[in-house]
N, C-alpha and C. Protein backbone atom coordinates (compact mmCIF):
# COMPACT_ATOMS: atom_id res chain seq x y z
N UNK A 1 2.63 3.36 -25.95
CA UNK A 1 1.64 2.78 -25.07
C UNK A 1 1.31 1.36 -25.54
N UNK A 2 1.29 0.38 -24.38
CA UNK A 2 0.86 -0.98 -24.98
C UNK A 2 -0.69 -1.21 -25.45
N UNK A 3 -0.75 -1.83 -26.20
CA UNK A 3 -1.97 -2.38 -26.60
C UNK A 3 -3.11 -3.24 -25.63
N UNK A 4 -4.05 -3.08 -26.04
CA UNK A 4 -4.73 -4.18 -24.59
C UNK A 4 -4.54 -5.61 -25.44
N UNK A 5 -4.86 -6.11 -26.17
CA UNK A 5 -3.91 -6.97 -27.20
C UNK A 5 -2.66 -7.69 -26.58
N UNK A 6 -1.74 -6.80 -26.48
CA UNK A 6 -0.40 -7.15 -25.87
C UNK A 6 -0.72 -7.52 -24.15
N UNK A 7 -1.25 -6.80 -23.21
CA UNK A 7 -1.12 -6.54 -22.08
C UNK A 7 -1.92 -8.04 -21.69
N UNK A 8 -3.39 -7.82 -22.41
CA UNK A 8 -4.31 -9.42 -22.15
C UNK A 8 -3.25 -10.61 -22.24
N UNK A 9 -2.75 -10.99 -23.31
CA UNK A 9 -1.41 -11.57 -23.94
C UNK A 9 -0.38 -12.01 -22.46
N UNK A 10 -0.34 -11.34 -22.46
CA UNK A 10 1.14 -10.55 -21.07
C UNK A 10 1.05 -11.51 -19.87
N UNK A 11 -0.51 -10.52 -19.80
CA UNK A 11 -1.00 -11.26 -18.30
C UNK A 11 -1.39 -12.77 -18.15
N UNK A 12 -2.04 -13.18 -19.64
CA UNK A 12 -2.59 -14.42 -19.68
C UNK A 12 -0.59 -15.30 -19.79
N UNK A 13 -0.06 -15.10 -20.37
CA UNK A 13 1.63 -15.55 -20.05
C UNK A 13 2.01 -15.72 -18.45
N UNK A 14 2.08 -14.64 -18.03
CA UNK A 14 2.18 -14.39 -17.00
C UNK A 14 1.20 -15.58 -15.82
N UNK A 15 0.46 -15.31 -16.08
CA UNK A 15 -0.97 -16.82 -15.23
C UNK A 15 -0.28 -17.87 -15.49
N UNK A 16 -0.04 -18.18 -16.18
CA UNK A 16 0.17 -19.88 -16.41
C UNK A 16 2.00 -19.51 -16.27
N UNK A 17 2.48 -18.93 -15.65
CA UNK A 17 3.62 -19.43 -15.25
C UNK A 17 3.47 -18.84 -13.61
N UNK A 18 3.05 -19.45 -12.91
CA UNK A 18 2.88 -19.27 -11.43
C UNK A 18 4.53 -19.34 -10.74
N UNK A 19 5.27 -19.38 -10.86
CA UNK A 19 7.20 -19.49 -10.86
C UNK A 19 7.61 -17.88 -10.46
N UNK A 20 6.78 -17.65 -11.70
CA UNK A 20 6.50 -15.61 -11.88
C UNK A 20 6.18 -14.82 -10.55
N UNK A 21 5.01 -15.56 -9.87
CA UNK A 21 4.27 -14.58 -8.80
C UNK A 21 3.80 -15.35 -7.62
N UNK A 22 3.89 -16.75 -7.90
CA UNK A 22 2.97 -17.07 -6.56
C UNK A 22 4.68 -17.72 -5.57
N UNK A 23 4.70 -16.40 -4.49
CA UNK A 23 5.66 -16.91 -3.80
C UNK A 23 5.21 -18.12 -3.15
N UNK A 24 4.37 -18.79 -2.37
CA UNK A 24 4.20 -19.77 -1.75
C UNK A 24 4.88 -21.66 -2.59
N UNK A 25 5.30 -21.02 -3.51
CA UNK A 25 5.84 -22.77 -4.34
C UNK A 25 7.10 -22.68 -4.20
N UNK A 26 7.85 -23.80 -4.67
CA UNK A 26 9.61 -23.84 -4.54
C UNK A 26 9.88 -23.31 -5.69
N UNK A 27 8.78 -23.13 -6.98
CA UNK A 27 9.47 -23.00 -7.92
C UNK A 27 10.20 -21.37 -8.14
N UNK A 28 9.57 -20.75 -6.77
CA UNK A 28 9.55 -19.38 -6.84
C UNK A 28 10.82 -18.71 -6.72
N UNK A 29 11.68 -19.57 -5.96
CA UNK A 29 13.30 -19.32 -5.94
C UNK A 29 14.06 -20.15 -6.35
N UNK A 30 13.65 -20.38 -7.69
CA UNK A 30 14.25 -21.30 -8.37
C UNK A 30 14.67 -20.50 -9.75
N UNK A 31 15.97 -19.49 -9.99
CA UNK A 31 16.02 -18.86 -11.25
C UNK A 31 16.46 -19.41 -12.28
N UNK A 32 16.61 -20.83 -12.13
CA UNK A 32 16.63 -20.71 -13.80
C UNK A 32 15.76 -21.43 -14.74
N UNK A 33 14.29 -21.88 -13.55
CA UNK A 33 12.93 -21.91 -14.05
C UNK A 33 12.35 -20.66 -14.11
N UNK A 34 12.88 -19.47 -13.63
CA UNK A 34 12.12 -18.21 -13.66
C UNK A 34 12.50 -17.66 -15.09
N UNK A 35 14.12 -17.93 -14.83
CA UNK A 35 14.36 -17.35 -16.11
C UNK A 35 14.07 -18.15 -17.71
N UNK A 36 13.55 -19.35 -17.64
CA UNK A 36 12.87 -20.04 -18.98
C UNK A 36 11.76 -19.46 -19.03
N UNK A 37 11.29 -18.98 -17.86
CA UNK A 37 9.69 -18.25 -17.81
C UNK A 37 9.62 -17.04 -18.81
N UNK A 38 10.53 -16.70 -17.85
CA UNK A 38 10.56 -14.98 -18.51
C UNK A 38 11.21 -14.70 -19.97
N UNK A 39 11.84 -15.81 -20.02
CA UNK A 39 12.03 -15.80 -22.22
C UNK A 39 11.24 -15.67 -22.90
N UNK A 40 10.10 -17.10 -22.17
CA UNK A 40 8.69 -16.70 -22.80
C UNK A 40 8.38 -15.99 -22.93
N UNK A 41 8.44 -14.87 -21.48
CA UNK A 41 7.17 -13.40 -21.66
C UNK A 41 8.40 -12.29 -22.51
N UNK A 42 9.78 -12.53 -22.75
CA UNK A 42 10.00 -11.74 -23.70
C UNK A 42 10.21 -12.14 -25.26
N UNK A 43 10.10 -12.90 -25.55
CA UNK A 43 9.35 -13.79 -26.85
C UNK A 43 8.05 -13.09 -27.40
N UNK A 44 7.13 -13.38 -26.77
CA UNK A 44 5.89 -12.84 -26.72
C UNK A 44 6.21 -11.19 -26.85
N UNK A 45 6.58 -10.88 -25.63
CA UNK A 45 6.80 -9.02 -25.67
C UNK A 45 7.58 -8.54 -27.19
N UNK A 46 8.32 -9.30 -27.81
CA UNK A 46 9.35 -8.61 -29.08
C UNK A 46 8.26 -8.91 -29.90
N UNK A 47 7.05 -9.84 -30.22
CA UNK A 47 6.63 -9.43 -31.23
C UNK A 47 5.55 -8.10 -31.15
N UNK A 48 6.02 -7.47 -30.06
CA UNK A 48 5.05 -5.97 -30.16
C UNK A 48 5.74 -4.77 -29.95
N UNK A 49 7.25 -5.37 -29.29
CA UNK A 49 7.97 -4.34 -29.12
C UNK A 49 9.56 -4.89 -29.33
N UNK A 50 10.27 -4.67 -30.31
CA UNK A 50 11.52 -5.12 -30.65
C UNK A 50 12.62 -4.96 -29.82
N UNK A 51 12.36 -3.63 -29.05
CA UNK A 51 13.47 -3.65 -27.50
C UNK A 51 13.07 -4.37 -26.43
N UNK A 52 12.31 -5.26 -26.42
CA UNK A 52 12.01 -6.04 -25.26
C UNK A 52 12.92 -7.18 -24.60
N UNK A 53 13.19 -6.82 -23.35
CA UNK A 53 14.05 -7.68 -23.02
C UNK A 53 13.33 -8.18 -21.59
N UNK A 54 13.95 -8.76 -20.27
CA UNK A 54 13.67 -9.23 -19.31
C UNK A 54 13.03 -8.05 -18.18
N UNK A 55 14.19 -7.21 -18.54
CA UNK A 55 13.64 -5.61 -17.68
C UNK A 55 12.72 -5.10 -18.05
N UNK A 56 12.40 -5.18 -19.44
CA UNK A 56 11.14 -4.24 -19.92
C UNK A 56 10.16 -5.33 -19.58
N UNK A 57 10.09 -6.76 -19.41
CA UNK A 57 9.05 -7.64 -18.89
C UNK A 57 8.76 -7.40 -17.38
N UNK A 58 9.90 -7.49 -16.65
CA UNK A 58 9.96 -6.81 -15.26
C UNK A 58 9.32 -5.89 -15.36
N UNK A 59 9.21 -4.85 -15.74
CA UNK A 59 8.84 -3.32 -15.63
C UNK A 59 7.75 -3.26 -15.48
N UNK A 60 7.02 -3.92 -17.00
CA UNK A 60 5.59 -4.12 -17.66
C UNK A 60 5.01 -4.36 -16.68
N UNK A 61 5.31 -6.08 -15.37
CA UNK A 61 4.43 -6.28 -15.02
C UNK A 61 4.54 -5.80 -13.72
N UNK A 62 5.75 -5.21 -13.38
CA UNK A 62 5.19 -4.49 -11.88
C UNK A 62 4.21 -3.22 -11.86
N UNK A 63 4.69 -3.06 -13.09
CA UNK A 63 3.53 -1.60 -13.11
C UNK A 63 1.96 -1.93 -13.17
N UNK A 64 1.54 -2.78 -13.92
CA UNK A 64 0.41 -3.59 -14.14
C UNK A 64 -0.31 -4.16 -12.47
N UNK A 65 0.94 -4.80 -12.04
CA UNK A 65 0.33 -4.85 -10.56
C UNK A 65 0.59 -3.82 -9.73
N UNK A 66 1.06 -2.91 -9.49
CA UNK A 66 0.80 -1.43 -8.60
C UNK A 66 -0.37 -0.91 -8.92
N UNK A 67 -0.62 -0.86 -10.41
CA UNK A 67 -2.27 -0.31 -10.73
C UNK A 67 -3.28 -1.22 -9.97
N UNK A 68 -2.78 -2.31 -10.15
CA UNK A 68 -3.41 -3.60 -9.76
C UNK A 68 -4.00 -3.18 -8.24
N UNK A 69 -3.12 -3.03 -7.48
CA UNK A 69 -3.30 -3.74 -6.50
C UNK A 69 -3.85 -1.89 -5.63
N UNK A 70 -3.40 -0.81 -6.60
CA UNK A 70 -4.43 0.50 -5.84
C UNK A 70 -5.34 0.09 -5.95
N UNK A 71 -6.08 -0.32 -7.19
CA UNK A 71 -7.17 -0.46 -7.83
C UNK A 71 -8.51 -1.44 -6.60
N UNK A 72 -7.80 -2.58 -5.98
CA UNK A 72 -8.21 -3.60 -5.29
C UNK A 72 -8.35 -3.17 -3.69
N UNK A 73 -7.33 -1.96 -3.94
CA UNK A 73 -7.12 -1.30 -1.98
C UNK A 73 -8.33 -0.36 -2.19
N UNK A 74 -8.70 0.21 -3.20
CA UNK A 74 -9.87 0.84 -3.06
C UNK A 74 -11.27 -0.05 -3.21
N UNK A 75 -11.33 -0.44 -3.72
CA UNK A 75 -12.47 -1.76 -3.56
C UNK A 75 -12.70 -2.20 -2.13
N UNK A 76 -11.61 -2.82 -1.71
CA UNK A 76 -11.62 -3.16 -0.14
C UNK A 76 -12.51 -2.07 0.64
N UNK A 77 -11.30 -0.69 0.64
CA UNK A 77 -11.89 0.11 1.60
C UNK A 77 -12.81 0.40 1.56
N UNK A 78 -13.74 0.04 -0.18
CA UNK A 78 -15.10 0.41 -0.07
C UNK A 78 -15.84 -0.29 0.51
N UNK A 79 -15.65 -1.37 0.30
CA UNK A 79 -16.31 -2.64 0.78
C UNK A 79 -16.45 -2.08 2.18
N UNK A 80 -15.41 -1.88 3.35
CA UNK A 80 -15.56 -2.04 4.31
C UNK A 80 -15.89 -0.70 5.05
N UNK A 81 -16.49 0.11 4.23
CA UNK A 81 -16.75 1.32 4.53
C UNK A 81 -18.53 1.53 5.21
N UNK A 82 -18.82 0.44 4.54
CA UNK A 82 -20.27 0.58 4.87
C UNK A 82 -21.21 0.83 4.21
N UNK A 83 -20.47 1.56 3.24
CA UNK A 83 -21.79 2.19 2.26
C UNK A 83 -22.70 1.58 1.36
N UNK A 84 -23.49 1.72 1.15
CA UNK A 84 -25.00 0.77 0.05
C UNK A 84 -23.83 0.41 -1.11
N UNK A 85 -24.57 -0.42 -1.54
CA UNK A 85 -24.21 -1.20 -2.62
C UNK A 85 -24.27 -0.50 -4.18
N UNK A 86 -24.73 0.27 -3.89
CA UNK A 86 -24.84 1.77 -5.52
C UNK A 86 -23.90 2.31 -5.09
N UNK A 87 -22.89 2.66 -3.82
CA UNK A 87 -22.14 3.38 -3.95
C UNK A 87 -20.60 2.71 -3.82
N UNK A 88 -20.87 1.84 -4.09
CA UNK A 88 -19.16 0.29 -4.30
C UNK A 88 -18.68 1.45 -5.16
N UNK A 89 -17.11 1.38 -4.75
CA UNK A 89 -16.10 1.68 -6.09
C UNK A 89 -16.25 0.41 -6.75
N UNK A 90 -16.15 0.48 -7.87
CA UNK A 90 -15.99 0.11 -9.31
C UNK A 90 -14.90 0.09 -10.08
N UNK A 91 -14.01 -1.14 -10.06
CA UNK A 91 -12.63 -0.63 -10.77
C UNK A 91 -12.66 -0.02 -12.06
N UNK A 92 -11.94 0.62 -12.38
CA UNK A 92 -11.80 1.41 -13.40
C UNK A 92 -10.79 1.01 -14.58
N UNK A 93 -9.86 -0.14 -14.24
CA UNK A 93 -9.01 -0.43 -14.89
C UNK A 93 -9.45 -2.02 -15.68
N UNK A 94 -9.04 -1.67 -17.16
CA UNK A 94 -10.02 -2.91 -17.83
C UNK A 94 -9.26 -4.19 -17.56
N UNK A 95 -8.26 -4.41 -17.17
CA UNK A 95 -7.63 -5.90 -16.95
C UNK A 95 -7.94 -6.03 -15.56
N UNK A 96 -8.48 -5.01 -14.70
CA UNK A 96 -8.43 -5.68 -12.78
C UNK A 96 -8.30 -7.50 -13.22
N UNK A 97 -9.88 -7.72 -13.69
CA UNK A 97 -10.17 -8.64 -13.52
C UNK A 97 -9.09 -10.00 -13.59
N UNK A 98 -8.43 -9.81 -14.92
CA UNK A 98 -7.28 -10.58 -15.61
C UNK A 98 -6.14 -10.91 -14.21
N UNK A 99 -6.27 -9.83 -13.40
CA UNK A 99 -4.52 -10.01 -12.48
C UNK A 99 -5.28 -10.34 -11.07
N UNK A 100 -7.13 -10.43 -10.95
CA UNK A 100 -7.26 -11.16 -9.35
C UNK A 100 -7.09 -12.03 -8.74
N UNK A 101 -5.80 -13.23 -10.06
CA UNK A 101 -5.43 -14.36 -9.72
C UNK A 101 -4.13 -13.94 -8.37
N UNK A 102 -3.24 -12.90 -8.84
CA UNK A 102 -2.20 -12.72 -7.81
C UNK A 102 -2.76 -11.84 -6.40
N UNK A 103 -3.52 -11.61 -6.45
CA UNK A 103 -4.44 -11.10 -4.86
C UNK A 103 -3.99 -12.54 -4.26
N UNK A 104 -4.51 -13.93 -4.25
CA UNK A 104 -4.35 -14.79 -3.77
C UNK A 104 -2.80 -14.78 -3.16
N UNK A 105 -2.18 -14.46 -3.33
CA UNK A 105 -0.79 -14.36 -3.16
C UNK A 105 -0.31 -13.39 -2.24
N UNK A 106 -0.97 -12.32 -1.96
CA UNK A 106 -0.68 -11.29 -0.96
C UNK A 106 -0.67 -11.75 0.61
N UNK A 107 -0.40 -11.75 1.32
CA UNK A 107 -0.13 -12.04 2.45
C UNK A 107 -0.37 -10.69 3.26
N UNK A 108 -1.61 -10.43 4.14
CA UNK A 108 -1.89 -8.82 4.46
C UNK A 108 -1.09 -9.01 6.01
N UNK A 109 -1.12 -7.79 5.87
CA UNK A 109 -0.12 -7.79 7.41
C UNK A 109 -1.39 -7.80 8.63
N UNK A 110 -1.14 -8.35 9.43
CA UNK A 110 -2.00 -7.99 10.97
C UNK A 110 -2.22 -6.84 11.39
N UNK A 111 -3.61 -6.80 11.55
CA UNK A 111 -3.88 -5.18 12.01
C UNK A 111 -3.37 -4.73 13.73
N UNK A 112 -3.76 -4.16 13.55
CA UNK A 112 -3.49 -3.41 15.19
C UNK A 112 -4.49 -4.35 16.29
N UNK A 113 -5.28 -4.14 15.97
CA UNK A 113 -6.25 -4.82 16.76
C UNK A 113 -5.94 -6.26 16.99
N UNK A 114 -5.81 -6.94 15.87
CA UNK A 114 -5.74 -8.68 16.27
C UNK A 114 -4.45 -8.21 17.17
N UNK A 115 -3.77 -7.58 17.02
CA UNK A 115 -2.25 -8.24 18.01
C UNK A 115 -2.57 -7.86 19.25
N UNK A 116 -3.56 -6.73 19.42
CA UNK A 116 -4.01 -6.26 20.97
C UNK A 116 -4.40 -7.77 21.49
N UNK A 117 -5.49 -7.84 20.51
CA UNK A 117 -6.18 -9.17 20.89
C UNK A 117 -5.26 -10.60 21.56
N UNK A 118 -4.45 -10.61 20.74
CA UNK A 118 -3.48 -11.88 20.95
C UNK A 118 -2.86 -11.59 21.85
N UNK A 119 -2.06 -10.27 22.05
CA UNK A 119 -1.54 -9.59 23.36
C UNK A 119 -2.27 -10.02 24.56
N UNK A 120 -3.70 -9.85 24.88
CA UNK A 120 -4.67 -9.49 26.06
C UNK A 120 -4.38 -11.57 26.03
N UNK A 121 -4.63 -11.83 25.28
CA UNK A 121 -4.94 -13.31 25.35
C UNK A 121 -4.16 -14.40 25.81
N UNK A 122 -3.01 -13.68 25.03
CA UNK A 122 -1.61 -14.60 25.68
C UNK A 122 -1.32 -14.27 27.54
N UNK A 123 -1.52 -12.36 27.61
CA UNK A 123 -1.04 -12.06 29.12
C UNK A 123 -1.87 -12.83 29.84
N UNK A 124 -3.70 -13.15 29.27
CA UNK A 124 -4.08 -14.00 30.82
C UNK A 124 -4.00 -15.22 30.40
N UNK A 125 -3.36 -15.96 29.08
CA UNK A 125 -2.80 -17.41 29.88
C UNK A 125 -2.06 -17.44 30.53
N UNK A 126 -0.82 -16.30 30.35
CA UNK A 126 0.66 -16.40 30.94
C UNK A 126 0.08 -16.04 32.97
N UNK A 127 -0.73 -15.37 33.25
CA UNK A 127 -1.32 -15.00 34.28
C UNK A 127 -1.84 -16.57 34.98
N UNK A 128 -2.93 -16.97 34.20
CA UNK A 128 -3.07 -18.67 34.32
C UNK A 128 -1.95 -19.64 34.87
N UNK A 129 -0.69 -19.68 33.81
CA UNK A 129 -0.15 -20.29 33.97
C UNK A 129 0.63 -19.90 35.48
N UNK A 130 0.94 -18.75 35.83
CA UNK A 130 1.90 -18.26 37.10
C UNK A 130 0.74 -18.70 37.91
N UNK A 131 -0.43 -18.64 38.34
CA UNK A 131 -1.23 -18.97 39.49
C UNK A 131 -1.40 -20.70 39.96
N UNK A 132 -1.50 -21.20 38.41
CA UNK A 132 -1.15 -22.63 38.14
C UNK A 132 0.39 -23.10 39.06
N UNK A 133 1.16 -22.45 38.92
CA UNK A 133 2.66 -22.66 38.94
C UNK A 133 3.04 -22.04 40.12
N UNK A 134 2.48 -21.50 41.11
CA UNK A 134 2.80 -20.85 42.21
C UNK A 134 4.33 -20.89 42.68
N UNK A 135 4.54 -22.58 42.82
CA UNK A 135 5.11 -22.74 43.60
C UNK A 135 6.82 -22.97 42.73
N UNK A 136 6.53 -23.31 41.38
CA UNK A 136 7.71 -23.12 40.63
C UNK A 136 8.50 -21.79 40.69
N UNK A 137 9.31 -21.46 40.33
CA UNK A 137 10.27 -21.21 40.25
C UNK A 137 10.05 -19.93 38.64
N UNK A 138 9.73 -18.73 38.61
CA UNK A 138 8.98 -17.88 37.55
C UNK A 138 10.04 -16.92 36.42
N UNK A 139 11.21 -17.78 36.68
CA UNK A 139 12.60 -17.19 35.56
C UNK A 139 12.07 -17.21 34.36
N UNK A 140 12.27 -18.44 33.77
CA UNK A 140 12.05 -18.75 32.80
C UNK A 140 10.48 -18.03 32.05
N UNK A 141 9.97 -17.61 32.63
CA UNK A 141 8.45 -16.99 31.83
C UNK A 141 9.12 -15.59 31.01
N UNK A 142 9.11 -15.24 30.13
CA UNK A 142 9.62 -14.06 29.18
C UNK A 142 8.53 -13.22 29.58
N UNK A 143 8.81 -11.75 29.40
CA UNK A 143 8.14 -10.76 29.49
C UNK A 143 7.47 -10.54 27.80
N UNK A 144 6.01 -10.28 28.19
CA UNK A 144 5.43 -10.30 26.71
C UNK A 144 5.49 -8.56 26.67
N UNK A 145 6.05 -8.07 25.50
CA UNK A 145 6.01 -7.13 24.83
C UNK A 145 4.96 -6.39 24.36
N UNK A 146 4.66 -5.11 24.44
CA UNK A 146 3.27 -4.33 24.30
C UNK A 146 3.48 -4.25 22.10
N UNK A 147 2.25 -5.14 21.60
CA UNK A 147 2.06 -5.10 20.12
C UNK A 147 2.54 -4.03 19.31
N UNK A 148 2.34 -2.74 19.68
CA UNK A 148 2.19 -1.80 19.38
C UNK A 148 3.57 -1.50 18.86
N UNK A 149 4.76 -1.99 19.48
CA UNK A 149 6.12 -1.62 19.83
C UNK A 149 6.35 -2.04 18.51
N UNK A 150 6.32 -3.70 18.42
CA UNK A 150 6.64 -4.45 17.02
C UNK A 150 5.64 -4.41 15.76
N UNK A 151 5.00 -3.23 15.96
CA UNK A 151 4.34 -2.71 14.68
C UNK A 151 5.05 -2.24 14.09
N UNK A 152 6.27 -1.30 14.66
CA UNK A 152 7.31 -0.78 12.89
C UNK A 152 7.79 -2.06 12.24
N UNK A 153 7.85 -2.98 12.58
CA UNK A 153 8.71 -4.51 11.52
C UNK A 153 7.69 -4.02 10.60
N UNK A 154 5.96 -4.40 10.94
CA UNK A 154 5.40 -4.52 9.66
C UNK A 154 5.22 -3.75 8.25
N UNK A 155 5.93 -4.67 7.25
CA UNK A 155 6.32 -3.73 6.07
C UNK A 155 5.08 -3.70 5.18
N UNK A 156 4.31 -2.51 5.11
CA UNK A 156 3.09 -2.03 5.22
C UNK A 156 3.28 -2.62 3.53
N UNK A 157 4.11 -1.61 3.22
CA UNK A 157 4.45 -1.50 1.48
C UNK A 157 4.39 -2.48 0.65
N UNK A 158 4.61 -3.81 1.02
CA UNK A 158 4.84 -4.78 0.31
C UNK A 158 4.04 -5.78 0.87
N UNK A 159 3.02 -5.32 1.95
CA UNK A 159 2.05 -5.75 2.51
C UNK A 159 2.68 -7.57 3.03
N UNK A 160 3.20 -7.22 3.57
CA UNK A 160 3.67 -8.94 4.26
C UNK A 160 4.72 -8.62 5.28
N UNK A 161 4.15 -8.92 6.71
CA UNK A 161 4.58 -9.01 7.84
C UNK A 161 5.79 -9.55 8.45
N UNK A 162 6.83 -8.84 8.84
CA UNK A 162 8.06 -9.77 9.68
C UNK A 162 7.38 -10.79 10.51
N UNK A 163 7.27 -12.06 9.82
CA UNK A 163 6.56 -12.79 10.51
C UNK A 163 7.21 -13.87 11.76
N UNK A 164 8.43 -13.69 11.42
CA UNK A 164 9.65 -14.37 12.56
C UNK A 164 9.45 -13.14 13.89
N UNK A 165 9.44 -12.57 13.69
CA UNK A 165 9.55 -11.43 14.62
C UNK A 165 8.32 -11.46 15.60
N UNK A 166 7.14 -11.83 15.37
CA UNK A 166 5.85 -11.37 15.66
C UNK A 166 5.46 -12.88 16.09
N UNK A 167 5.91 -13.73 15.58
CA UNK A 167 5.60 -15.27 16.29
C UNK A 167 6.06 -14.95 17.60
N UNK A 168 7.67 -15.21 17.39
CA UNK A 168 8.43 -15.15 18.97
C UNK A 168 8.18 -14.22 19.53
N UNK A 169 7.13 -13.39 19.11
CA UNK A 169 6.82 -12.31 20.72
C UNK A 169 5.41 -12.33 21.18
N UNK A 170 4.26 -13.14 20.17
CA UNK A 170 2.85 -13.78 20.51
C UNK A 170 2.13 -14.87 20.62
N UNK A 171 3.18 -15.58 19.99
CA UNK A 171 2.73 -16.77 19.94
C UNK A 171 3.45 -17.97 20.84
């Protein structure tokens, strides 16, 4: 079992190389700034564990963020549950705090509702526009698609939306 020692260590490594986690930069598909990264975090990892290599750094920190990020889905749902403020979940895990830098980084998928919304919104411009346009010529207008349909794209799991997919059919 790691140490909190090691893990504080880990994570604080881990922060200051943003290459690591924050997909939104170039440096993020850039491997062989990832991989100077990750020497570091196995540098660091061998002086606590002598089999440490890139995979066991991999490993370390996906597991760290799966705890992570149950830990934060229950918070949410408390949050938005309604209930008094004595009855908030409370994370339970002593680093939450250390890893709420990569929350920033999540990209949540669209709920059901906004796409109804955008759905209802787009059909009466597109409605607008045909009454506007009477007299044109109504080929060219695409049929808008019911939301609901292009809800399986969204990949719940990894919480970030086929977002090519969901433009060209609402926006």
């Amino acid at each position: 079992m790691a140490s909190k020692e090691f893990i504080s260590g880990l994570i604080a490594l881990y922060r200051d190389n943003p290459c690591l986690w924050k997909t939104t930069i170039p440096e993020y598909t850039n491997k062989n700034i990832k991989n100077k990264c990750y020497k570091g975090l196995v540098d660091y990892s061998k002086q606590f564990f002598k089999e440490a290599d890139k995979k066991f750094v991999q490993q370390k920190l996906q597991n760290l963020r799966t705890a992570f990020r149950k830990e934060f889905k229950k918070v949410e749902d408390s949050n938005r549950s309604g209930v008094g403020t004595d009855d908030l979940y409370v994370p339970k895990l002593w680093y939450y705090d250390l890893l709420l830098f990569t929350n920033n980084d999540v990209i949540p998928c669209s709920s059901v509702e906004s796409r109804k919304r955008r759905f209802s919104n787009n059909t009466i411009s597109q409605m607008d526009n045909e009454t506007d346009n009477e007299t044109e010529d109504n080929e060219d207008n695409e049929e808008i698609e019911d939301p609901e349909e292009s809800l399986e794209n969204c990949e719940t799991r990894n919480s970030e939306c086929t977002e090519s997919l969901f433009k060209t059919k609402f926006i």
